[in-house]
N, C-alpha and C. Protein backbone atom coordinates (compact mmCIF):
# COMPACT_ATOMS: atom_id res chain seq x y z
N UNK A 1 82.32 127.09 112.54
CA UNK A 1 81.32 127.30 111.51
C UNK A 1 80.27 128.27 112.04
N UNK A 2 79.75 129.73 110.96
CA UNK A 2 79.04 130.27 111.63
C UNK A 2 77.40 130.36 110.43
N UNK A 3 76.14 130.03 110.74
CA UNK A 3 75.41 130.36 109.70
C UNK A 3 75.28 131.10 109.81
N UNK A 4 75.04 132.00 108.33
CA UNK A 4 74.69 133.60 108.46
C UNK A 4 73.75 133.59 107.05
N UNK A 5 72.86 134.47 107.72
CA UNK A 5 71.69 134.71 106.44
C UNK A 5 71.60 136.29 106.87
N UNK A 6 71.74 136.91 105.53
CA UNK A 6 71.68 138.38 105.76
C UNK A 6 70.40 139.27 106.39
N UNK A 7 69.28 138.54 105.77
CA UNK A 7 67.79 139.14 106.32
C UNK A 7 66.86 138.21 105.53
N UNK A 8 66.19 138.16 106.57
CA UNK A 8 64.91 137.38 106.31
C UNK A 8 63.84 138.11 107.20
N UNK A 9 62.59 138.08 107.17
CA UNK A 9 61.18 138.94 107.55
C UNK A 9 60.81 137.49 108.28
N UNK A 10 60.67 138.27 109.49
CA UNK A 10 59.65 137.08 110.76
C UNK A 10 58.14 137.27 110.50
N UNK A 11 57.78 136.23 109.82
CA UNK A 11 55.93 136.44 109.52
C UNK A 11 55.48 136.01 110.63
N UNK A 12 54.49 137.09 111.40
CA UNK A 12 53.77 136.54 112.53
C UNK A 12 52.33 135.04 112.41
N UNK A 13 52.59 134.56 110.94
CA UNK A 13 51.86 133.80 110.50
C UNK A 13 52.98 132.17 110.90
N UNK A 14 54.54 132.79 111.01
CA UNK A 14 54.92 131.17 111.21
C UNK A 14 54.44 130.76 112.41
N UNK A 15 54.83 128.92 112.25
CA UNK A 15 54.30 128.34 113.79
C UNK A 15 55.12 128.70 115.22
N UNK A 16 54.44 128.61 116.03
CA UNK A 16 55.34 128.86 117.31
C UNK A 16 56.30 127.93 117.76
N UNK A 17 57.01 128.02 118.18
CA UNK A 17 58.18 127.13 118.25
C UNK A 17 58.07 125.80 118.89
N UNK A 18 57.15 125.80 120.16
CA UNK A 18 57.01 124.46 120.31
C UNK A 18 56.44 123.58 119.04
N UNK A 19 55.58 124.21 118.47
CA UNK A 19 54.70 123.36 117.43
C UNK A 19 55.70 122.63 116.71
N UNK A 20 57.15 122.92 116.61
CA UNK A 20 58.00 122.33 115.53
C UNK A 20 59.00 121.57 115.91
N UNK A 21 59.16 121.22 117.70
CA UNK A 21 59.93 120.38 117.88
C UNK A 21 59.05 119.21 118.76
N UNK A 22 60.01 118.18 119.35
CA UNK A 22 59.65 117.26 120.04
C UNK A 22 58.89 117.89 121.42
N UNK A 23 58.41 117.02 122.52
CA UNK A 23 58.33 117.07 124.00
C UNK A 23 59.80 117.15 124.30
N UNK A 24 60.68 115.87 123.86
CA UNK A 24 62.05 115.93 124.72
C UNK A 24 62.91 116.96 124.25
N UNK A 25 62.62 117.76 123.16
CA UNK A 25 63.49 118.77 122.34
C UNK A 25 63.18 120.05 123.55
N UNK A 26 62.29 120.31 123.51
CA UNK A 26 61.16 120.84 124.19
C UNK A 26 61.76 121.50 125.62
N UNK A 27 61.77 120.29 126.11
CA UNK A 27 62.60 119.91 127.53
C UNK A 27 64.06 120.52 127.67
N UNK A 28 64.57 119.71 126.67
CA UNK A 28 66.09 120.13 126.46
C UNK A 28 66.29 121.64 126.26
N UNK A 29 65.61 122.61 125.54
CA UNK A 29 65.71 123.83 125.30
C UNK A 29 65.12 124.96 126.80
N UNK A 30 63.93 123.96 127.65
CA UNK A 30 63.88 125.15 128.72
C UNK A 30 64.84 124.89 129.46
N UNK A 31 65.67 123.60 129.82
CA UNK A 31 66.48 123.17 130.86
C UNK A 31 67.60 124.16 130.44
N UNK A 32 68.07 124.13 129.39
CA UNK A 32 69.29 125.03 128.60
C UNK A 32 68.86 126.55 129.40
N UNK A 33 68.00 126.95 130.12
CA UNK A 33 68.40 128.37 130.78
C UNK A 33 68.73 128.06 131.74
N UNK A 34 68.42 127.34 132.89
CA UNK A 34 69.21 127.11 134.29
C UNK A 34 70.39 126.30 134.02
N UNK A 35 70.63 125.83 133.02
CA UNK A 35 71.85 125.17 132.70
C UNK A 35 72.79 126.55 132.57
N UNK A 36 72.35 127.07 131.35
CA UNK A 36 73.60 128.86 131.31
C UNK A 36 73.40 129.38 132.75
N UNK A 37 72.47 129.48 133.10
CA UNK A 37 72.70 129.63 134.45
C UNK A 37 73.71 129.29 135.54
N UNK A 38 73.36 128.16 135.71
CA UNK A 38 74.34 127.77 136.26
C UNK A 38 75.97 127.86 135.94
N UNK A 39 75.96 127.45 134.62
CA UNK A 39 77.23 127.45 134.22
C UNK A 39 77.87 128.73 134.54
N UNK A 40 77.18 129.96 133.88
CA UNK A 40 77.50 131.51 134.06
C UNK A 40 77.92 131.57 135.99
N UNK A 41 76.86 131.49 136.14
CA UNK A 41 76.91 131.69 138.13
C UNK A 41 78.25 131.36 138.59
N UNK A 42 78.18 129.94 138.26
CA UNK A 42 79.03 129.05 138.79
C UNK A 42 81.06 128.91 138.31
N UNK A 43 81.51 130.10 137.16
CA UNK A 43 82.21 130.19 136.25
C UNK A 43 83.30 130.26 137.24
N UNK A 44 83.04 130.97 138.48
CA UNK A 44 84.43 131.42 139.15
C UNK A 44 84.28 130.46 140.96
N UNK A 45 83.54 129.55 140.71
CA UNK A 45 83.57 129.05 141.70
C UNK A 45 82.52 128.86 142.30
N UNK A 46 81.91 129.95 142.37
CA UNK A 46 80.83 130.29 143.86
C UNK A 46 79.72 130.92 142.91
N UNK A 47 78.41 130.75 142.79
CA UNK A 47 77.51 131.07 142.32
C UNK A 47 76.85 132.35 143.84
N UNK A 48 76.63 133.81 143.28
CA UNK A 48 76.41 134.73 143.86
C UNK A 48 74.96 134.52 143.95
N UNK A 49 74.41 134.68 144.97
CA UNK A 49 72.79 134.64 145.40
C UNK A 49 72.33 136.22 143.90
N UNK A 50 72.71 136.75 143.77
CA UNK A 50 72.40 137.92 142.60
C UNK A 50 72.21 137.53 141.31
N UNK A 51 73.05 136.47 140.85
CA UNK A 51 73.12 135.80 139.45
C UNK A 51 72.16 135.17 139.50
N UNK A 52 71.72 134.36 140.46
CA UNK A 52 70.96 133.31 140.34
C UNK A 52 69.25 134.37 140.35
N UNK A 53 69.46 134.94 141.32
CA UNK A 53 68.25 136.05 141.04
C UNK A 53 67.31 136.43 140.02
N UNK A 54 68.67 136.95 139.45
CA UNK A 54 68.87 137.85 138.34
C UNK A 54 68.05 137.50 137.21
N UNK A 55 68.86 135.61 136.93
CA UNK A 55 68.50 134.93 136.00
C UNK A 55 66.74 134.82 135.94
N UNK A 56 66.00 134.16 137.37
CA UNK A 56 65.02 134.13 138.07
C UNK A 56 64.28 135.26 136.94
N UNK A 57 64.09 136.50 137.65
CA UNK A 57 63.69 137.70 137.23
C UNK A 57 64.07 137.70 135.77
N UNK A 58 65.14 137.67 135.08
CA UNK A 58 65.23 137.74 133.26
C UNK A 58 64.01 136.65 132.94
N UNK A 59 63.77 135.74 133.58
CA UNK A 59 63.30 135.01 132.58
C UNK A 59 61.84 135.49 132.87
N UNK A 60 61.14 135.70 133.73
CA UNK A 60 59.91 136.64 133.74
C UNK A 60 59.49 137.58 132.80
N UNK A 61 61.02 138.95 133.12
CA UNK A 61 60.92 139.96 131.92
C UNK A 61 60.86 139.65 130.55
N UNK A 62 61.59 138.39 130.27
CA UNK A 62 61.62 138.12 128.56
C UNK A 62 60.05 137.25 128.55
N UNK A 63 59.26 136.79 129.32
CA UNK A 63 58.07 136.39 128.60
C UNK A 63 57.13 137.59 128.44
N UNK A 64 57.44 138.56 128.62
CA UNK A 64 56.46 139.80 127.84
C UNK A 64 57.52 140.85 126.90
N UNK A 65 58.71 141.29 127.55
CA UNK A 65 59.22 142.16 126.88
C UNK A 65 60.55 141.28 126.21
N UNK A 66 60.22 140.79 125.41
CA UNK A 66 61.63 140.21 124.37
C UNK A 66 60.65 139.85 122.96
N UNK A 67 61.09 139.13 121.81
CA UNK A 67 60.90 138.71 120.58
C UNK A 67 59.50 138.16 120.78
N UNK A 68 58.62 138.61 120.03
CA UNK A 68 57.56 138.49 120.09
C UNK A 68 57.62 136.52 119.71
N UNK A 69 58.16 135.74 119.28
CA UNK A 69 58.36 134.78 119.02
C UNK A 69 58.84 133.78 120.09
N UNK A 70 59.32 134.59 120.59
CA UNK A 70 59.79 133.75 122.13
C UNK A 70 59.11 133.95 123.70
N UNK A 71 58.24 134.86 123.45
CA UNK A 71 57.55 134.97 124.64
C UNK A 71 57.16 133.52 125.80
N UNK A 72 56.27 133.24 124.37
CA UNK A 72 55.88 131.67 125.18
C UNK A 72 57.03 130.99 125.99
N UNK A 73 58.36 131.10 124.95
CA UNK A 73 58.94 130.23 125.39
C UNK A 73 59.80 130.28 126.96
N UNK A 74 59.66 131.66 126.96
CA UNK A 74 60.09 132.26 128.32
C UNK A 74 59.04 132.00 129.42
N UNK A 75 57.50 132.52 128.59
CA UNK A 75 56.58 131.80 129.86
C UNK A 75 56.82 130.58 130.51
N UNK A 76 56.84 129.63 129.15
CA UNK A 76 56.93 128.45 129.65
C UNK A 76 58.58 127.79 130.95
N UNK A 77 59.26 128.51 130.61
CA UNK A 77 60.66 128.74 131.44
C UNK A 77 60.43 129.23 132.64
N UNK A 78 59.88 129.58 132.40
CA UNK A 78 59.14 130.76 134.14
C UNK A 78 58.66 130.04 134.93
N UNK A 79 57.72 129.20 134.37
CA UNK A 79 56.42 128.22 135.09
C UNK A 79 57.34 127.52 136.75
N UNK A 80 58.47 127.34 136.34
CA UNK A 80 59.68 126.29 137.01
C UNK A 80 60.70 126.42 137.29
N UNK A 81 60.93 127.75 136.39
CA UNK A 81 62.40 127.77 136.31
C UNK A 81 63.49 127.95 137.94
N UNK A 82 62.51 128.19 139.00
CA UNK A 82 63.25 128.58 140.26
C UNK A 82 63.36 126.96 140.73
N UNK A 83 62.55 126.11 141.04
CA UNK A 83 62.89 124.63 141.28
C UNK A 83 63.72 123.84 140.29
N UNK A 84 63.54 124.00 138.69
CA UNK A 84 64.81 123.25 137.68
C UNK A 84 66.26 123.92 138.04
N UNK A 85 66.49 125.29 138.53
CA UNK A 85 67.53 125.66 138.66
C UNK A 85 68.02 125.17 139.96
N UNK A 86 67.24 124.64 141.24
CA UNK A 86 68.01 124.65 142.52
C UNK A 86 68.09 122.83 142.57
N UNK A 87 67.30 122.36 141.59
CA UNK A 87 67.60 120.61 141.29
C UNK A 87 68.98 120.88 140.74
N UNK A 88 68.90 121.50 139.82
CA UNK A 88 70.13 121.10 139.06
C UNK A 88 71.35 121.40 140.19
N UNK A 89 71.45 122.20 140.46
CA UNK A 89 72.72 122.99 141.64
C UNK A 89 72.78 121.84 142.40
N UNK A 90 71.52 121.27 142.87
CA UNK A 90 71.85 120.05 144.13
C UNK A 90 72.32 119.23 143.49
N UNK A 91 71.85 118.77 142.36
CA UNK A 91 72.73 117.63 141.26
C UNK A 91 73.78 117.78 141.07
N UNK A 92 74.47 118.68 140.66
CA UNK A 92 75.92 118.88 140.15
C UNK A 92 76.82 119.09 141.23
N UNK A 93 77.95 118.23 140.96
CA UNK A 93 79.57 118.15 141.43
C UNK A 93 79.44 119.38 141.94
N UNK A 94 79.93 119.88 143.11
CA UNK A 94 80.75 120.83 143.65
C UNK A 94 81.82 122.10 143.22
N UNK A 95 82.68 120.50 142.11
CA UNK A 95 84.02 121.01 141.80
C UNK A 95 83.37 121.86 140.72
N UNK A 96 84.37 123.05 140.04
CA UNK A 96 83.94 123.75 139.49
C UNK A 96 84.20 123.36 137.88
N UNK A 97 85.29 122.77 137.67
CA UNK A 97 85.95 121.95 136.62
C UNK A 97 84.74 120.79 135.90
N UNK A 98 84.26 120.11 137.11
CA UNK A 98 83.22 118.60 136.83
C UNK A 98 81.86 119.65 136.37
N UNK A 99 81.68 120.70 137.01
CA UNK A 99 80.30 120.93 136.84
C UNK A 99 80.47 121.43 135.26
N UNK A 100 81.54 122.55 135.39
CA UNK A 100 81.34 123.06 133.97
C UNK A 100 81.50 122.39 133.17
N UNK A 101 81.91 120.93 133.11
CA UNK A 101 82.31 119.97 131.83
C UNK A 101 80.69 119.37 131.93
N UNK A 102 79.88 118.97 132.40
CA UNK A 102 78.88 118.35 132.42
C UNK A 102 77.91 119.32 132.03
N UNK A 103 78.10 120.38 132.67
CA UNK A 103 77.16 121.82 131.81
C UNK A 103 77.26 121.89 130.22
N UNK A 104 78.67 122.35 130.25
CA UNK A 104 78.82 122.25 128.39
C UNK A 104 78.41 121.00 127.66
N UNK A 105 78.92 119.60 128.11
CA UNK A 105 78.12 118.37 127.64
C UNK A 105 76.62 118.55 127.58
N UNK A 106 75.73 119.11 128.69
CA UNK A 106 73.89 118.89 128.08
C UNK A 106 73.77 120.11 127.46
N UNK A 107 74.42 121.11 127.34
CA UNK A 107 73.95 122.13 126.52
C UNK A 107 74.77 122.27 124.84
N UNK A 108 75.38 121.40 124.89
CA UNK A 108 76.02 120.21 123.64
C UNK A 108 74.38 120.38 122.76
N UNK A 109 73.60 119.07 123.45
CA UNK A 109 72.65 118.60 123.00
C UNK A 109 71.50 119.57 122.66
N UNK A 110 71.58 121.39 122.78
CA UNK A 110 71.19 122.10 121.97
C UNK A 110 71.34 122.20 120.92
N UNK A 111 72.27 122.02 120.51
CA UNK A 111 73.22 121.97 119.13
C UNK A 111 71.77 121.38 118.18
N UNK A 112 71.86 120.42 118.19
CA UNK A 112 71.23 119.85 117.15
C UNK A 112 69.52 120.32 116.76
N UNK A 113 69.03 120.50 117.85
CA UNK A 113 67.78 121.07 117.93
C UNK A 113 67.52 122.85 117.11
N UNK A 114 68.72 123.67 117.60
CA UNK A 114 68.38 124.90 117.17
C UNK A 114 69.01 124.72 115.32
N UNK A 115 69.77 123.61 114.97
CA UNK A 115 70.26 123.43 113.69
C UNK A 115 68.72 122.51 112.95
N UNK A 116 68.02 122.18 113.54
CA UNK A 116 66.60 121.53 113.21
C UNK A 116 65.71 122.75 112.63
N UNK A 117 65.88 123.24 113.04
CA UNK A 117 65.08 125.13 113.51
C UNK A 117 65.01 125.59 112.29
N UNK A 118 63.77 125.99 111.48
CA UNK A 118 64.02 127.88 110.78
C UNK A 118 64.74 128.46 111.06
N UNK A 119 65.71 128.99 110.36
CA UNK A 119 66.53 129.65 110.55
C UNK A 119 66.64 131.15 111.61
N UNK A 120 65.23 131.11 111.39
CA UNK A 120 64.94 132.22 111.99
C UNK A 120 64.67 131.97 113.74
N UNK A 121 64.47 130.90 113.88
CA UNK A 121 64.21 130.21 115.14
C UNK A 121 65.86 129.76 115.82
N UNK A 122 66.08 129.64 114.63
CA UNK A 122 67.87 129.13 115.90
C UNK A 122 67.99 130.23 115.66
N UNK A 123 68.44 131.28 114.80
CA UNK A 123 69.46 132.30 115.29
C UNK A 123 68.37 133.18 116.70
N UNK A 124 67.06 133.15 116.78
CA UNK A 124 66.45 134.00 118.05
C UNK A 124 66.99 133.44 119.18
N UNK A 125 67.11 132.26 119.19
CA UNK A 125 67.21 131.29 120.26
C UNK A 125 68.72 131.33 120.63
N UNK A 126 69.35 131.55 119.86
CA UNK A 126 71.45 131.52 119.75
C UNK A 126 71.78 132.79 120.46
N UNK A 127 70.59 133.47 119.86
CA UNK A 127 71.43 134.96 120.43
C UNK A 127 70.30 135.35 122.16
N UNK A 128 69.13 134.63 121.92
CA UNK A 128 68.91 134.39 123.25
C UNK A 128 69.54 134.48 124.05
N UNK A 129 70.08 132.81 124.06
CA UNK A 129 70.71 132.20 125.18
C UNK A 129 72.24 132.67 124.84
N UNK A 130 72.68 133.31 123.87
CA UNK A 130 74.05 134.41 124.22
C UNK A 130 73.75 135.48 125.25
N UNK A 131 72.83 136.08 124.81
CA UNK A 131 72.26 137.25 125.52
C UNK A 131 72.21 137.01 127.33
N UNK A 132 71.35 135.85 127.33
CA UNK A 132 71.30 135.77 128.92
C UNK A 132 72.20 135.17 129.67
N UNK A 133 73.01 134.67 128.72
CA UNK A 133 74.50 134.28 129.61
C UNK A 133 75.28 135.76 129.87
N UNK A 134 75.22 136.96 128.74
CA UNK A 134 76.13 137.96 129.22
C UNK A 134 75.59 138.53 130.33
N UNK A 135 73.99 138.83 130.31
CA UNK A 135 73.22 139.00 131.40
C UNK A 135 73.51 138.50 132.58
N UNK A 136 73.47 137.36 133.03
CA UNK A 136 73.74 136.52 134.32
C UNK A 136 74.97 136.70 134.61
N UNK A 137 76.38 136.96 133.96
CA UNK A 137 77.42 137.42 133.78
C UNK A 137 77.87 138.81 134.33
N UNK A 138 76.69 139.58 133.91
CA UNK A 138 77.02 140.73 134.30
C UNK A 138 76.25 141.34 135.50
N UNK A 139 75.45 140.45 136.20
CA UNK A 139 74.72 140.66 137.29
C UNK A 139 75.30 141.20 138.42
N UNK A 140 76.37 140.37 139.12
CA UNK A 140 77.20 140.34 140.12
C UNK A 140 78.78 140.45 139.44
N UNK A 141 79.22 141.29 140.53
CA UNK A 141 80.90 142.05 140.58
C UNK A 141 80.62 143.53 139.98
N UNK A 142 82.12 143.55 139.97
CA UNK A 142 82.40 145.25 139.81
C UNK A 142 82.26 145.95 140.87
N UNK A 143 81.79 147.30 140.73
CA UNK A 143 81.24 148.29 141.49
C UNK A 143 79.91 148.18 141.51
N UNK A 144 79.53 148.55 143.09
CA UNK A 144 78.48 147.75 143.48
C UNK A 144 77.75 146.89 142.89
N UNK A 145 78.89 145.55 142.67
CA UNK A 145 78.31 144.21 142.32
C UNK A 145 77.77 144.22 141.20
N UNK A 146 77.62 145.11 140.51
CA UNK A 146 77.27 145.40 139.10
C UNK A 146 78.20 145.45 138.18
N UNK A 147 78.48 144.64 136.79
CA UNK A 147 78.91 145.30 135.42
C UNK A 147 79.99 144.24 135.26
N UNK A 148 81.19 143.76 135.77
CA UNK A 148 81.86 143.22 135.79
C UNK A 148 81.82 141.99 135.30
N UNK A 149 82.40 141.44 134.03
CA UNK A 149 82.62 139.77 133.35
C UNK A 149 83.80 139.43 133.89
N UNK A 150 84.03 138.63 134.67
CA UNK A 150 84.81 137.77 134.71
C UNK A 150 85.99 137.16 133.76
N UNK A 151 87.22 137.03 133.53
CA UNK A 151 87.65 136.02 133.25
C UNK A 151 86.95 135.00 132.26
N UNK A 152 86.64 133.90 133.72
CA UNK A 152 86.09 132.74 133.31
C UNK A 152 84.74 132.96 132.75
N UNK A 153 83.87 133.75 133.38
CA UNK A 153 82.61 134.48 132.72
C UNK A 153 82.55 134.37 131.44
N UNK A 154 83.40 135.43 130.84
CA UNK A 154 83.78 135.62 129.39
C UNK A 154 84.04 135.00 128.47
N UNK A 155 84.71 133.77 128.59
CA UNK A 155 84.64 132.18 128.10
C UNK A 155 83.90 131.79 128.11
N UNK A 156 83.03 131.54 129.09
CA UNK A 156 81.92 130.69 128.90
C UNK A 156 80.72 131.17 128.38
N UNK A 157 80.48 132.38 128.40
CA UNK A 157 79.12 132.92 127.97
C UNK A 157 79.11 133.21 126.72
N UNK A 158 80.23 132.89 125.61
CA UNK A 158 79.75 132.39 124.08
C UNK A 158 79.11 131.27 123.84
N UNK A 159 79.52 130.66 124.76
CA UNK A 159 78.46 128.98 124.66
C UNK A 159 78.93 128.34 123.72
N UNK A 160 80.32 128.31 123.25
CA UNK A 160 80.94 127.75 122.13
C UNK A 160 80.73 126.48 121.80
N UNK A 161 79.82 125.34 122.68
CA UNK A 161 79.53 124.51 122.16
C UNK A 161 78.19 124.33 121.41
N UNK A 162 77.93 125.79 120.58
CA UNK A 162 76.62 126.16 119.92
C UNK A 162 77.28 126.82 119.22
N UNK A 163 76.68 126.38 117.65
CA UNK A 163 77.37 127.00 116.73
C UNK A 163 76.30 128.35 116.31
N UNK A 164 76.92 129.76 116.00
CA UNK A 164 76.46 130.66 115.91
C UNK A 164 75.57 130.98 114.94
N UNK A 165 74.41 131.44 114.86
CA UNK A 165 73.45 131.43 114.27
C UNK A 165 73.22 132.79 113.89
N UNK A 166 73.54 133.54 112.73
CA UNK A 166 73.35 134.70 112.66
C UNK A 166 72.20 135.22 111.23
N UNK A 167 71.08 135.87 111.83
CA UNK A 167 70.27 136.29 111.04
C UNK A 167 69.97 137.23 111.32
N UNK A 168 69.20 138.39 110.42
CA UNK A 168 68.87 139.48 110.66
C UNK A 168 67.22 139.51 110.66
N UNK A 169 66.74 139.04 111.48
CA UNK A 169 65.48 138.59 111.44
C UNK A 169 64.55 140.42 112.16
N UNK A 170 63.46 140.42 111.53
CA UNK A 170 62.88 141.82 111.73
C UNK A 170 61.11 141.14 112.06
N UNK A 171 60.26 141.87 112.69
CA UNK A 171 59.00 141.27 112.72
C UNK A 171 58.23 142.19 111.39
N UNK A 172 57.38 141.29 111.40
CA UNK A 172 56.37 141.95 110.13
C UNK A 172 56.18 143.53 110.78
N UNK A 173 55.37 143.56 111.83
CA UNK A 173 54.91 144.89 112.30
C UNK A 173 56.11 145.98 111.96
N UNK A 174 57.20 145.99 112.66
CA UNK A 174 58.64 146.42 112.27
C UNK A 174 58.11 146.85 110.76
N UNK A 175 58.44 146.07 110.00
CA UNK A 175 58.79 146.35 108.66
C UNK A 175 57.71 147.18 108.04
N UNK A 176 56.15 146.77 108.51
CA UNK A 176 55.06 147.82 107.92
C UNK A 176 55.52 149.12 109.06
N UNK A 177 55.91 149.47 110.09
CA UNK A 177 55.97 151.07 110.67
C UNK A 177 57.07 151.47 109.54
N UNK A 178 58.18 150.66 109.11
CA UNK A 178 59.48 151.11 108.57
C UNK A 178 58.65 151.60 106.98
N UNK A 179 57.95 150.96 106.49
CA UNK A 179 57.29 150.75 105.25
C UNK A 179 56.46 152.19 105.73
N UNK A 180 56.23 152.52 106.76
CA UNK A 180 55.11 153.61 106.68
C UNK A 180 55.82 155.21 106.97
N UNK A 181 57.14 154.57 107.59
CA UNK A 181 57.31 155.84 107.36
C UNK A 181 58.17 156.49 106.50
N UNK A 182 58.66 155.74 105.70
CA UNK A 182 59.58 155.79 104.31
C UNK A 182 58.14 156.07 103.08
């Protein structure tokens, strides 16, 4: 099942995203980046000191330069995100099979939260956390360790246990430069 809404206008007047879910929703949605994290890193076995980096550093860059709607939410990802990611790694199975089944199981429990969402809020958030799985994906391998998806990579970084959220969401500002110069 995929939702799709052709276009809708992001009013910089809606609420910010925490305002509309729980604390534990909350929780569940920053954990969901060191979770793709991990999962991505970890796809072929061995999580590369680069991926894990990588991820580190994306989530910095997206609290200023990404969707003006998600900034916060990247700040707030940032605050921790280097200690939630090296708990989780010490937490999880070894095997690569146990981890990735227990990965896809808590990032399951996105599901329901970004289907709670404005529409406009799950699909930012869907294609987010698509986005930074191809990212972390494409960190390490190839030529010089750059560019290369994996296999197993490539599977996993649809996140198929999230159903796809597709909107054509634009910010107000966007639409008045487009409005100004038409």
């Amino acid at each position: 099942m995929v939702i799709f809404v052709l276009h809708l206008k992001y009013s910089k007047h809606m609420k910010a995203l925490f305002d509309l879910i729980t604390e534990e929703e909350k929780e569940i949605l920053v954990d969901a980046i060191s979770q793709i994290t991990v999962l991505i890193a970890g796809a072929d076995g061995k999580m590369q000191k680069e991926e894990l980096e990588w991820a580190e550093k994306l989530t910095r860059i997206r609290s200023f330069s990404h969707h003006k709607s998600l900034q916060t939410f990247y700040e707030t990802v940032g605050l921790d995100f280097h200690e939630r990611l090296h708990q989780l790694i010490d937490e999880l199975p070894a095997s690569t099979q146990q981890r990735t089944e227990i990965l896809e199981a808590k990032l399951a429990h996105v599901e329901p939260i970004l289907q709670k969402l404005p529409i406009e809020f799950g699909s930012l958030l869907y294609h987010s956390f698509t986005s930074f799985a191809k990212h972390v994906a494409k960190s390490a391998g190839g030529f010089l360790g750059i560019g290369v998806i994996s296999t197993n990579e490539s599977k996993l970084m649809k996140l198929s246990m999230l159903t796809p959220i597709i909107a054509d969401v634009e910010d107000e500002e966007e639409a008045d430069e487009h409005t100004e110069d038409n």
